[in-house]
N, C-alpha and C. Protein backbone atom coordinates (compact mmCIF):
# COMPACT_ATOMS: atom_id res chain seq x y z
N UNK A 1 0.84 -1.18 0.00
CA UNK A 1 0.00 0.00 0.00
C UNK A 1 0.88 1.24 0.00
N UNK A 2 0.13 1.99 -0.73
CA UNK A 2 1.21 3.62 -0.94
C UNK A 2 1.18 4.31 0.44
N UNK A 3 2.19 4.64 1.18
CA UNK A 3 1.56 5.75 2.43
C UNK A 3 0.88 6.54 1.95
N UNK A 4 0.43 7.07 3.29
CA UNK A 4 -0.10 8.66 3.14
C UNK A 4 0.86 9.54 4.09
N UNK A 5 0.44 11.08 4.06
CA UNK A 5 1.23 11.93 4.61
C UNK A 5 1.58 11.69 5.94
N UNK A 6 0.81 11.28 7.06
CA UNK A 6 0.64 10.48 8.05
C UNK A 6 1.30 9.49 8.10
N UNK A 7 1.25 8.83 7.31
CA UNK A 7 2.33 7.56 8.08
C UNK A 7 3.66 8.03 7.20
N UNK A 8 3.85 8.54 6.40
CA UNK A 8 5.15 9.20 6.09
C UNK A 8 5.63 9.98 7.09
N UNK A 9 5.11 10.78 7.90
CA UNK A 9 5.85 11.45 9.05
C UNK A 9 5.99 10.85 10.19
N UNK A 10 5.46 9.59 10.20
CA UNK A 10 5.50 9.05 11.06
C UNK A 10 7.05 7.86 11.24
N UNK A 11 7.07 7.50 9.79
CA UNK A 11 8.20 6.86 9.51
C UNK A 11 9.77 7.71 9.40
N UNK A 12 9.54 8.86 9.50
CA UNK A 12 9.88 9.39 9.07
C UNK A 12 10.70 10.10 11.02
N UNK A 13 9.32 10.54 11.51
CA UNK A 13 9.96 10.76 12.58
C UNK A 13 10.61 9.33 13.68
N UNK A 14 10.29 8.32 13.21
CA UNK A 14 11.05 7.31 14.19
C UNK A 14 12.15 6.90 13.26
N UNK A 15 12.48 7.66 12.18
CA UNK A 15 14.09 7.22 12.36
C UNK A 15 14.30 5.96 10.44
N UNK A 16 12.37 5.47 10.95
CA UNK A 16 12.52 4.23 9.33
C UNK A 16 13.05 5.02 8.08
N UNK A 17 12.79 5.81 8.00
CA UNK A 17 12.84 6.27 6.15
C UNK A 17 14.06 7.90 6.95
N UNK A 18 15.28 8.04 6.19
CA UNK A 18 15.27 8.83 6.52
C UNK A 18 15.63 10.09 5.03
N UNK A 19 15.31 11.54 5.07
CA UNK A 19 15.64 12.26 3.93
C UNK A 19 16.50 13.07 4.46
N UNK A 20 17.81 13.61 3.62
CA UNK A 20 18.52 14.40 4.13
C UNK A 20 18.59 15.84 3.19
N UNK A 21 18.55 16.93 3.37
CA UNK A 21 18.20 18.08 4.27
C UNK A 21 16.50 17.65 4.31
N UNK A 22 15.86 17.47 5.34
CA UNK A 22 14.44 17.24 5.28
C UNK A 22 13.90 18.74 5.86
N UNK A 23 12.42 19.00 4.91
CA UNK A 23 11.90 19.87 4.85
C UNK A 23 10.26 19.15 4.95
N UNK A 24 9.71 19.46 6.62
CA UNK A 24 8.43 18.57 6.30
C UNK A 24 7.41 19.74 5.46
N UNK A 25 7.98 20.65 4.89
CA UNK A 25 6.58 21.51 4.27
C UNK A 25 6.74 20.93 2.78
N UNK A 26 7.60 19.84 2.42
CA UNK A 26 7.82 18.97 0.97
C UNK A 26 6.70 18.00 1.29
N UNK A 27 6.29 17.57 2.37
CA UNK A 27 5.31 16.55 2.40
C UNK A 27 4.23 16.96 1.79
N UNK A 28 4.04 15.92 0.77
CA UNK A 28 2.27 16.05 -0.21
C UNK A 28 1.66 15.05 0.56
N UNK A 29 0.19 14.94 -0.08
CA UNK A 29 -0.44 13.99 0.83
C UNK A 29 -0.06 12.45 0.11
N UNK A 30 0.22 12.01 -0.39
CA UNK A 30 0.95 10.56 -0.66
C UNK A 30 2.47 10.16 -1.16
N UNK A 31 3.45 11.71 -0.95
CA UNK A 31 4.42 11.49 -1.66
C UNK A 31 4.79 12.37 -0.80
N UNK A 32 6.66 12.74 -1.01
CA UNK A 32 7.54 13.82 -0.57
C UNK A 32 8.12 14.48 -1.74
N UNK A 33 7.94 15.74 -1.87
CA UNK A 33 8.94 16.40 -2.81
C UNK A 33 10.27 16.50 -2.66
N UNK A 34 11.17 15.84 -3.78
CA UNK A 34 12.37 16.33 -3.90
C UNK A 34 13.25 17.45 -4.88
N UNK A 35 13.77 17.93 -4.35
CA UNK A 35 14.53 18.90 -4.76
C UNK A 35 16.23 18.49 -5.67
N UNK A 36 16.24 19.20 -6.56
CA UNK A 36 17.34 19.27 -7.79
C UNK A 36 18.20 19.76 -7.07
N UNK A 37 19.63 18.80 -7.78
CA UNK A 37 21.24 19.65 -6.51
C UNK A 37 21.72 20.60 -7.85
N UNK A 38 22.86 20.86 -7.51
CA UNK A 38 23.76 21.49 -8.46
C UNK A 38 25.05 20.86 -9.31
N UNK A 39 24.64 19.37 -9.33
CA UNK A 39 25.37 18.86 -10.27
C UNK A 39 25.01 18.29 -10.94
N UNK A 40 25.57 18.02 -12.60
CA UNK A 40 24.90 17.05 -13.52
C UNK A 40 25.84 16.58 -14.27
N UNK A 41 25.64 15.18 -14.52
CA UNK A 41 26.46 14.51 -15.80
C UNK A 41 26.16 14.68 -17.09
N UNK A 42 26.94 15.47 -18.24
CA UNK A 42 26.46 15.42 -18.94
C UNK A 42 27.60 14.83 -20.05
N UNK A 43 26.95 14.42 -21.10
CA UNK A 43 27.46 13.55 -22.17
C UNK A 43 28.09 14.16 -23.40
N UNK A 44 29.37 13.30 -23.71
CA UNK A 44 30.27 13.56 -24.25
C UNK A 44 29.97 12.93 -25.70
N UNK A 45 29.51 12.93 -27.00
CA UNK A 45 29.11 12.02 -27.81
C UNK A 45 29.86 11.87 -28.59
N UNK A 46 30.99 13.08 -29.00
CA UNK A 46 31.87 12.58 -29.73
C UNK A 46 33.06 11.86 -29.24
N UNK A 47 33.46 11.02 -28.25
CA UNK A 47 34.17 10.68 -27.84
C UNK A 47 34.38 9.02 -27.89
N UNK A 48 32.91 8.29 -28.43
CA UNK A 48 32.89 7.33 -28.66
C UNK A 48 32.23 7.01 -30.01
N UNK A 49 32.59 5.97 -31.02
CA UNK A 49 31.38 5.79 -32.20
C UNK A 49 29.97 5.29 -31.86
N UNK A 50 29.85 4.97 -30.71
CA UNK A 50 28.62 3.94 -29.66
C UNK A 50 28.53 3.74 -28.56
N UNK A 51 27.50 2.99 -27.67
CA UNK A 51 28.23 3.05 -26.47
C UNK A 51 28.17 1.59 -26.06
N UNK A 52 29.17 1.06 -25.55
CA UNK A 52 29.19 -0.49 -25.45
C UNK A 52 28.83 -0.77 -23.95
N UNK A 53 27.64 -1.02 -23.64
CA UNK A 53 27.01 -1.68 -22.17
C UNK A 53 27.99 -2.83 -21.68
N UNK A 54 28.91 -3.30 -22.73
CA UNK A 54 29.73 -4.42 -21.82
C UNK A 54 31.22 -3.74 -21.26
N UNK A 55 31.23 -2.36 -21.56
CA UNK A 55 32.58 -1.34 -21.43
C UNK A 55 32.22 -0.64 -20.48
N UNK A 56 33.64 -0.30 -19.44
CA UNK A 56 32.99 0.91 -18.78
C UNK A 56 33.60 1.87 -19.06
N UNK A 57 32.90 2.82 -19.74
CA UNK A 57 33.54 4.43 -20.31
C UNK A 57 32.94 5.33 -19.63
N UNK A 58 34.54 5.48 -18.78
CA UNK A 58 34.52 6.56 -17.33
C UNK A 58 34.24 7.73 -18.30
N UNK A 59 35.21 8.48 -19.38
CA UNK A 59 34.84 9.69 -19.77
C UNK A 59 33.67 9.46 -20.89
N UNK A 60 32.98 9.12 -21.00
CA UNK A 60 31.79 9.41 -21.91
C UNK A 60 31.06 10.53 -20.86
N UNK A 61 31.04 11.00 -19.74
CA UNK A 61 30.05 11.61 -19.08
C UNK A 61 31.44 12.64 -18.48
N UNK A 62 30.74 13.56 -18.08
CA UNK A 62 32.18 14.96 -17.47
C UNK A 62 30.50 14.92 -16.38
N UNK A 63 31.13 15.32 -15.42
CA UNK A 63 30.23 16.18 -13.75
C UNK A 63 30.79 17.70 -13.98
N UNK A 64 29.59 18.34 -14.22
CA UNK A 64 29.29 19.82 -14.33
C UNK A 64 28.29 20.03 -13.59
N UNK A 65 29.39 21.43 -12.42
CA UNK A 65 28.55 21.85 -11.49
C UNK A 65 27.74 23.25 -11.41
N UNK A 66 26.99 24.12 -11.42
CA UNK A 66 26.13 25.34 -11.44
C UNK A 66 26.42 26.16 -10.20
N UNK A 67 26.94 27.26 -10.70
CA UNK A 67 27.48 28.09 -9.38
C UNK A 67 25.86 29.08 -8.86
N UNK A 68 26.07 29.21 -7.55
CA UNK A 68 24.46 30.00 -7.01
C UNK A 68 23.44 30.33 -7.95
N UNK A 69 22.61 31.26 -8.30
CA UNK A 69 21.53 31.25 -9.00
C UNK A 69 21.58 30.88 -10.30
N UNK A 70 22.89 30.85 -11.26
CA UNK A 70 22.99 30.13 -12.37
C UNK A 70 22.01 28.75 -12.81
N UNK A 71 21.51 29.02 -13.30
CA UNK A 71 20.66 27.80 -13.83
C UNK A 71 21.39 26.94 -14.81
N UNK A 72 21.16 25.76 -14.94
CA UNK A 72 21.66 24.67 -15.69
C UNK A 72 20.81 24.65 -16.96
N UNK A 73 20.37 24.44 -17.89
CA UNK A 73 19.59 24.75 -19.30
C UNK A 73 19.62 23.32 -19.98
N UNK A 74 19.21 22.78 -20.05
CA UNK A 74 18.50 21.46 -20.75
C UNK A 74 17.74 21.94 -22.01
N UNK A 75 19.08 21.55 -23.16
CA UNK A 75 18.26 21.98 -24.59
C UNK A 75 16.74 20.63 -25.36
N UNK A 76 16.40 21.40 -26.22
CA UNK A 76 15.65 20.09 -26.30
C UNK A 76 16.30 18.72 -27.34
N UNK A 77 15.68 18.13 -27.00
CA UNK A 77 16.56 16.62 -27.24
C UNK A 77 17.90 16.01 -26.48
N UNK A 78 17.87 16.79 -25.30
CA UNK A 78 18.89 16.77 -24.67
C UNK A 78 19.15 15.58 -23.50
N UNK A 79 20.06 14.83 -22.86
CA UNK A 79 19.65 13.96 -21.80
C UNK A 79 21.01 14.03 -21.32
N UNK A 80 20.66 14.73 -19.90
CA UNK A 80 21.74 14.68 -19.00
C UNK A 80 21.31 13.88 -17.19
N UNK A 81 22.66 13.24 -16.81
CA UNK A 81 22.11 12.76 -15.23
C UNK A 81 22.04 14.06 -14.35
N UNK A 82 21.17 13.99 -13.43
CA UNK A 82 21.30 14.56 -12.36
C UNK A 82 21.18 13.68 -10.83
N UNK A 83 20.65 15.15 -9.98
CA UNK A 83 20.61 14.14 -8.75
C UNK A 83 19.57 14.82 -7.92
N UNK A 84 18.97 14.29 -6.77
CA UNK A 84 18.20 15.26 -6.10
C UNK A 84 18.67 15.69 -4.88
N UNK A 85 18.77 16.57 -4.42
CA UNK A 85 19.37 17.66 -3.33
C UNK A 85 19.43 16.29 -1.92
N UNK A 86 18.61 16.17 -1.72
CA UNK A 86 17.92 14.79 -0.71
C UNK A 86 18.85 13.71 -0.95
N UNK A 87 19.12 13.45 0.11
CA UNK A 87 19.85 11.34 0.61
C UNK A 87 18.75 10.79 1.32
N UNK A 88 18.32 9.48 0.62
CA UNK A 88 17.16 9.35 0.41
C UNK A 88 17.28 7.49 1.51
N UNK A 89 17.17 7.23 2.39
CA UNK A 89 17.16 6.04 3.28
C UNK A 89 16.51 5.24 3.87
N UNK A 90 15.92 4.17 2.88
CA UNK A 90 14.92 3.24 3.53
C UNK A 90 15.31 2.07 4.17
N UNK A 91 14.15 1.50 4.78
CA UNK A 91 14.66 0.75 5.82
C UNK A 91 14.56 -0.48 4.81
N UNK A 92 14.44 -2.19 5.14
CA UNK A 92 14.26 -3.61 4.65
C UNK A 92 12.59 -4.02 4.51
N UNK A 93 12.10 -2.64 4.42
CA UNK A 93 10.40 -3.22 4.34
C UNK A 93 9.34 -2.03 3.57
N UNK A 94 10.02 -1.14 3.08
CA UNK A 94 9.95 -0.21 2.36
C UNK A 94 10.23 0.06 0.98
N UNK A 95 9.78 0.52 0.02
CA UNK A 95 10.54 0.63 -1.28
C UNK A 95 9.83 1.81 -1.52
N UNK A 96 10.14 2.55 -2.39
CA UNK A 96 9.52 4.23 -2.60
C UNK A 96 9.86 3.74 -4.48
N UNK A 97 8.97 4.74 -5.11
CA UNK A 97 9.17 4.99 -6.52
C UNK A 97 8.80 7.06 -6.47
N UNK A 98 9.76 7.17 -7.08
CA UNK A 98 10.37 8.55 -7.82
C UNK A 98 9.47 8.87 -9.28
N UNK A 99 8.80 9.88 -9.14
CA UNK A 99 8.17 10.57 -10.14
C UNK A 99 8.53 12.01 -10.48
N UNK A 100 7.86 12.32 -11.78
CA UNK A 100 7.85 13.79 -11.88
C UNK A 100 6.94 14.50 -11.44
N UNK A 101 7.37 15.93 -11.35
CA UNK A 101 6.19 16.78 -10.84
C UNK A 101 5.55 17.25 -12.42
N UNK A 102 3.99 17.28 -12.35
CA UNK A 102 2.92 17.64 -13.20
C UNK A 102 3.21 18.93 -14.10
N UNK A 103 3.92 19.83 -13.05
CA UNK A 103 3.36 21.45 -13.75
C UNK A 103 4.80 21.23 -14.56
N UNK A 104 6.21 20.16 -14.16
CA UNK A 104 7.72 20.26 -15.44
C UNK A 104 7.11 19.16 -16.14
N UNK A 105 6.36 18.49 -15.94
CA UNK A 105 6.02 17.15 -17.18
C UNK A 105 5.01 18.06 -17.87
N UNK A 106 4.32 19.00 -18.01
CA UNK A 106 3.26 19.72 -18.82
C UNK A 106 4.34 21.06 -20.13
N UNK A 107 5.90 21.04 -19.08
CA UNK A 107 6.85 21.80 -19.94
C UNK A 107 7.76 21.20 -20.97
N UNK A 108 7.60 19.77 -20.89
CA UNK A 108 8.21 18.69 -21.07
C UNK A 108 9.80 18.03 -21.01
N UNK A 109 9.71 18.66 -19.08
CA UNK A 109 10.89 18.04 -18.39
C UNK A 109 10.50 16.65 -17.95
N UNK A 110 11.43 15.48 -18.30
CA UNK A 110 10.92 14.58 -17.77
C UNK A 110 12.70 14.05 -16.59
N UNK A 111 11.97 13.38 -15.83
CA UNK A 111 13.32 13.53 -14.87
C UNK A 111 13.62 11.93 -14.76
N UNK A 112 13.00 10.95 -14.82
CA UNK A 112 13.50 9.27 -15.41
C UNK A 112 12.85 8.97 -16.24
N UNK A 113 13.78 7.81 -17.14
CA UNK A 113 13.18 7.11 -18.37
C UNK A 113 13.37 5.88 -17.81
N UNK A 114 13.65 5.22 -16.93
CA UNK A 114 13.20 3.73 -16.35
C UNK A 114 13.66 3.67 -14.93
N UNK A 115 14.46 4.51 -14.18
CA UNK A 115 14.53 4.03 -13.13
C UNK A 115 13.98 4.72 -11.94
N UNK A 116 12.84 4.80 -11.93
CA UNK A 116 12.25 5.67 -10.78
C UNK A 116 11.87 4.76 -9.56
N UNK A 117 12.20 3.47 -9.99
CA UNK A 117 12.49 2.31 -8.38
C UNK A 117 13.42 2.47 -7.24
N UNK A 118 12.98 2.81 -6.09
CA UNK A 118 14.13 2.42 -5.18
C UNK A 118 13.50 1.30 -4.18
N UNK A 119 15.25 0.43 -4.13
CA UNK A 119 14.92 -0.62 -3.67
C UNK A 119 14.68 -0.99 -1.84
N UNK A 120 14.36 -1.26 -1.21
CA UNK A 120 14.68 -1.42 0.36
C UNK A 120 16.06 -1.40 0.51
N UNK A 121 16.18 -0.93 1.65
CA UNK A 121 17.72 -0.85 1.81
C UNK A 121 18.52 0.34 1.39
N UNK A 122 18.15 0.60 0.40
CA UNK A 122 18.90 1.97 -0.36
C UNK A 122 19.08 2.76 0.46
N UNK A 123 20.72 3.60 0.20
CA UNK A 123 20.40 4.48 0.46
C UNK A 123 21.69 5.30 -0.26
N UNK A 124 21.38 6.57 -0.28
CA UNK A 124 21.99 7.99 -1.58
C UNK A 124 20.98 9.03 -1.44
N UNK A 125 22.22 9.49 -2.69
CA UNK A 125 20.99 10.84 -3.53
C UNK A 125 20.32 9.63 -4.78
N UNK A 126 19.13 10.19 -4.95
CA UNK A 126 18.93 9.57 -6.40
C UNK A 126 19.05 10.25 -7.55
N UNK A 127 19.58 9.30 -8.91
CA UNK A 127 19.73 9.69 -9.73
C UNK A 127 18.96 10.15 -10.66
N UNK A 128 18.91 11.62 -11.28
CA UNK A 128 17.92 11.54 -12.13
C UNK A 128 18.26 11.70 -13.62
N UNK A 129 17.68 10.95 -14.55
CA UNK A 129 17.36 10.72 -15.56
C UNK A 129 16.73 11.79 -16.71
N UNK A 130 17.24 12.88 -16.41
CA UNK A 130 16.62 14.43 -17.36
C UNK A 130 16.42 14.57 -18.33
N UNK A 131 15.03 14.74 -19.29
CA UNK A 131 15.22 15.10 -20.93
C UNK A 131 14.59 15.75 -21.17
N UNK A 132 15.00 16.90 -22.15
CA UNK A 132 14.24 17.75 -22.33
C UNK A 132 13.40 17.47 -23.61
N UNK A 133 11.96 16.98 -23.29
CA UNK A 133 11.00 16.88 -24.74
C UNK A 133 10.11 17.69 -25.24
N UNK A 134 10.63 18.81 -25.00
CA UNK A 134 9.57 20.17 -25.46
C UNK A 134 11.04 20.59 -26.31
N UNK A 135 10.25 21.88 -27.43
CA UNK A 135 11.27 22.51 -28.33
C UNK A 135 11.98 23.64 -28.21
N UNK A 136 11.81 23.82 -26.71
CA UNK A 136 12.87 24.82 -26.11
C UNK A 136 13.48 24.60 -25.16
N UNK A 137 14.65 25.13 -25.07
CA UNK A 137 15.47 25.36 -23.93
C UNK A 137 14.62 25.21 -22.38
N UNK A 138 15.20 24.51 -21.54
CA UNK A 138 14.26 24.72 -20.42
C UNK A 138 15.55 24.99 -19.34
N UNK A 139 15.48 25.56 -17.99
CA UNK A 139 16.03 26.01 -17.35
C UNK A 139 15.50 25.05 -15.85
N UNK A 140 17.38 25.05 -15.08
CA UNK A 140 16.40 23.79 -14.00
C UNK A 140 17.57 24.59 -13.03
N UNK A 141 17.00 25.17 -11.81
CA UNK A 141 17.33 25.70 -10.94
C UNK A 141 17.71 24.62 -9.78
N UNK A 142 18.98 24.95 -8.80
CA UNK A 142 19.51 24.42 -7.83
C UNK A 142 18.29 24.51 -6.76
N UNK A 143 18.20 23.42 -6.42
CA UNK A 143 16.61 23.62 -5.04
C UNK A 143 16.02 24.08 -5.65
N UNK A 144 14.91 23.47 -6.67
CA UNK A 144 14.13 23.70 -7.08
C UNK A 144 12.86 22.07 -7.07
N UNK A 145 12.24 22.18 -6.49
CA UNK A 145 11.04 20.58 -6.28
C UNK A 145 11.01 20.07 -8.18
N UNK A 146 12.01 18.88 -8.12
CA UNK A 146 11.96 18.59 -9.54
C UNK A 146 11.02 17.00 -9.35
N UNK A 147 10.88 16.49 -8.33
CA UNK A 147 9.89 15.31 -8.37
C UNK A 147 9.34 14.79 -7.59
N UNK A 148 8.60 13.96 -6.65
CA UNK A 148 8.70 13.73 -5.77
C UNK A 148 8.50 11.96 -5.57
N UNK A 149 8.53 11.73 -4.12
CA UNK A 149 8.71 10.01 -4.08
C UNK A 149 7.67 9.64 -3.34
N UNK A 150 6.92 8.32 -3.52
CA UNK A 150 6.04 7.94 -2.25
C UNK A 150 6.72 6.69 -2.40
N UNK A 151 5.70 6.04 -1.13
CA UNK A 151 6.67 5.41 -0.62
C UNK A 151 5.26 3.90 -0.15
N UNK A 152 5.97 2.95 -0.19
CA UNK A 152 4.80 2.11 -0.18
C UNK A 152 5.71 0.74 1.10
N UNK A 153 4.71 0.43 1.49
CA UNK A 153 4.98 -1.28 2.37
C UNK A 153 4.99 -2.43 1.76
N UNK A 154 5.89 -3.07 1.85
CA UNK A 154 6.10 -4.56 1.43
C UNK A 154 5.59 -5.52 2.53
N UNK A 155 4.94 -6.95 2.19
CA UNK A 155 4.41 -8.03 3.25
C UNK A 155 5.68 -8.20 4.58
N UNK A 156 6.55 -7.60 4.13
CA UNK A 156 7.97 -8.25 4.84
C UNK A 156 8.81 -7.57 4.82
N UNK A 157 9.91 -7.80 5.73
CA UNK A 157 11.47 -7.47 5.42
C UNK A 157 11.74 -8.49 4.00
N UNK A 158 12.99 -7.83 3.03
CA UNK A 158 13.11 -8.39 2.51
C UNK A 158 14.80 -9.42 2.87
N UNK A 159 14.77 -10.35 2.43
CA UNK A 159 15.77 -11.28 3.02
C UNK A 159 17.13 -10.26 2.61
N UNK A 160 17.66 -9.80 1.34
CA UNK A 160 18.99 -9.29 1.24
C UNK A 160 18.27 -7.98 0.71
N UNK A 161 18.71 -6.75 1.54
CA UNK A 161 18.49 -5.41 1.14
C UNK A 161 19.39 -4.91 0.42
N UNK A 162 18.79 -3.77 -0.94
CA UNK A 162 19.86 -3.06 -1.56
C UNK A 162 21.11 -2.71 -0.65
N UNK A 163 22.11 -2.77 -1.35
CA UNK A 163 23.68 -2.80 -0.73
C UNK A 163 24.16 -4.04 0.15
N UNK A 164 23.43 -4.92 0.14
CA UNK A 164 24.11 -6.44 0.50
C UNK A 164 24.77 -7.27 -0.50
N UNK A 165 25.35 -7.59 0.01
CA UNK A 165 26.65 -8.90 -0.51
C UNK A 165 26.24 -9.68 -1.90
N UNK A 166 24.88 -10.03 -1.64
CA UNK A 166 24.10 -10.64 -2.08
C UNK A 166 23.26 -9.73 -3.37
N UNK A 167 22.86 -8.97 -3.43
CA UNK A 167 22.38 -8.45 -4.24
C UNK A 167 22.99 -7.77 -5.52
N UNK A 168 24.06 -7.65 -5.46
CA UNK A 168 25.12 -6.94 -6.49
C UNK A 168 25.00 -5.36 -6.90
N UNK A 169 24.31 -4.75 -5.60
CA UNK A 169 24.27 -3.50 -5.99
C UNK A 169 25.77 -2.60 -6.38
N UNK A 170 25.12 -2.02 -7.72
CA UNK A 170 26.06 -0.84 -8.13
C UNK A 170 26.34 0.63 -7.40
N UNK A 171 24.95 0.80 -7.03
CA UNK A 171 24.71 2.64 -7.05
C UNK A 171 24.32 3.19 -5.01
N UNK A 172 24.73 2.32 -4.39
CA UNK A 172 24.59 2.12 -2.90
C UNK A 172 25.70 3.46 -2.10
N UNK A 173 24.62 4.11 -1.77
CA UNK A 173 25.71 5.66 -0.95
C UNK A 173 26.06 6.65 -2.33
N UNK A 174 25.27 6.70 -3.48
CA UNK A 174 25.87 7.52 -4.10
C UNK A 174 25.85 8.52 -4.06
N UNK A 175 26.61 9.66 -4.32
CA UNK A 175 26.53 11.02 -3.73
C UNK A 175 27.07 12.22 -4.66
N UNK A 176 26.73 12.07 -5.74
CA UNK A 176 26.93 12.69 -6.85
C UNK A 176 26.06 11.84 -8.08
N UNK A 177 25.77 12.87 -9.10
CA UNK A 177 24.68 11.80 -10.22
C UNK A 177 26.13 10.71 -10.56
N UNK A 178 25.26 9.63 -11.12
CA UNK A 178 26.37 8.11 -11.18
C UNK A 178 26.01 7.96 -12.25
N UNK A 179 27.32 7.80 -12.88
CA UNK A 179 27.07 7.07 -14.69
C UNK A 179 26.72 5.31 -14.48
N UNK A 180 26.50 5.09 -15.44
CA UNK A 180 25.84 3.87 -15.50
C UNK A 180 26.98 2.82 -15.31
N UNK A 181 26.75 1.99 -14.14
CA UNK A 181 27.71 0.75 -13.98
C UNK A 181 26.99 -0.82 -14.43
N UNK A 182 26.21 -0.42 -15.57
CA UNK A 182 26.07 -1.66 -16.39
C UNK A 182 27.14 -3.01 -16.64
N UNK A 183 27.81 -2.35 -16.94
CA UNK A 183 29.08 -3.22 -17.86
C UNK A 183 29.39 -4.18 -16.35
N UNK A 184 29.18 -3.98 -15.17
CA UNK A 184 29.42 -4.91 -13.85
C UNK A 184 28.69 -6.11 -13.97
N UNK A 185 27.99 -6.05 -14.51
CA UNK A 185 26.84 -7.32 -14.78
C UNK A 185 27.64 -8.56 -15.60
N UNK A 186 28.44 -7.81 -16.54
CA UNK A 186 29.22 -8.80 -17.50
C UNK A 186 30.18 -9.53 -16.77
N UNK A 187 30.77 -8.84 -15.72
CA UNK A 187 32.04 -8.60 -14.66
C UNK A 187 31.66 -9.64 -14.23
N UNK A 188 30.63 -9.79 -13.51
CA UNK A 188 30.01 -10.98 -12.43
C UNK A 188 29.62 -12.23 -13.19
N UNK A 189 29.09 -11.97 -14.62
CA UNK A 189 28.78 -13.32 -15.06
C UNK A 189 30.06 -14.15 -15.74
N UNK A 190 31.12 -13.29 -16.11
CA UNK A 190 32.47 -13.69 -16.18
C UNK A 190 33.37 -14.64 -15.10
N UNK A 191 32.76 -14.27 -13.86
CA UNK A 191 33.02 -14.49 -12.62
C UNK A 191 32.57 -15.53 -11.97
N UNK A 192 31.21 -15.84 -12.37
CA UNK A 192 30.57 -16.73 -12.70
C UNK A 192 29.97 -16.63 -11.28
N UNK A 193 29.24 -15.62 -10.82
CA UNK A 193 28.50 -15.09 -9.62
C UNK A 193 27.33 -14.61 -10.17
């Protein structure tokens, strides 16, 4: 079941879920707003002919940061990572999913194209997934509410939480937007794990 605002503050004040800088006036009634940081990955295209998911190409992506009110500008057709201002910490019985907010999806900012899952256990900033699908320039301000998360109950703890041994998490404590550690998957089945 999805919380509500209520049992989000409630989880929230004993410590289960935790958000870092938390602002309870972000609480909606079934979700929390998160806020955009000031860094983003953005992509290098001439630097490769393709991009090979079984490679890991550290420089295909540069981290570019936005000094005080400077806005970051997302042209259209554009897709850069970001992150949200928030470190985001659930407990082994929890999982939250990450959306956009209505009034930047009506401008056509969209902030993930598949991974708006977080798993139990997690914990970071999350990454976001930015594209601009409208035909102008759009502008994305530091602390600015770019999406927000609710947060739902599972029957159970789950047996191995994101960032266990067991699970093969990549993206566990991340703290800057994270390029894609796909190519680990190959690593492990090489490995024969």
């Amino acid at each position: 079941m999805v919380l509500s605002d209520r049992s989000i503050r409630e989880e929230i004040d004993s410590g289960r879920i935790t958000i870092d800088p938390y602002d309870p006036a972000m609480i909606q009634p079934s979700s929390v707003d998160v806020r955009v940081d000031s860094r983003f990955r953005v992509f290098h295209n001439a630097r490769y002919p393709y991009i090979d998911v079984r490679q890991p190409m550290d420089d295909l992506t540069e981290l570019v940061e936005v000094q005080g009110d400077d806005p970051f500008i997302l042209h259209p057709g554009e897709f850069v990572l970001g992150q949200t201002l928030e470190r985001v910490t659930l407990p082994d019985d929890l999982v939250a999913r990450l959306e956009g907010k209505s009034s930047l999806g009506r401008l056509g900012l969209l902030i993930h194209s598949t991974a708006g899952f977080v798993d139990s256990g997690f914990s970071g900033n999350l990454t976001l997934e930015l594209s601009n699908v409208a035909n102008l320039p759009i502008t994305i301000y530091k602390g600015m509410p770019i999406g927000q998360i609710s947060f739902m109950r599972m029957d159970g703890p789950v047996e191995h939480p994101y960032g266990s041994d067991e699970t093969g998490s990549k993206y566990q404590g991340q703290g800057e937007p994270t390029p894609s550690r796909f190519y680990l998957n190959f690593e492990r089945e090489s490995q024969g794990t």
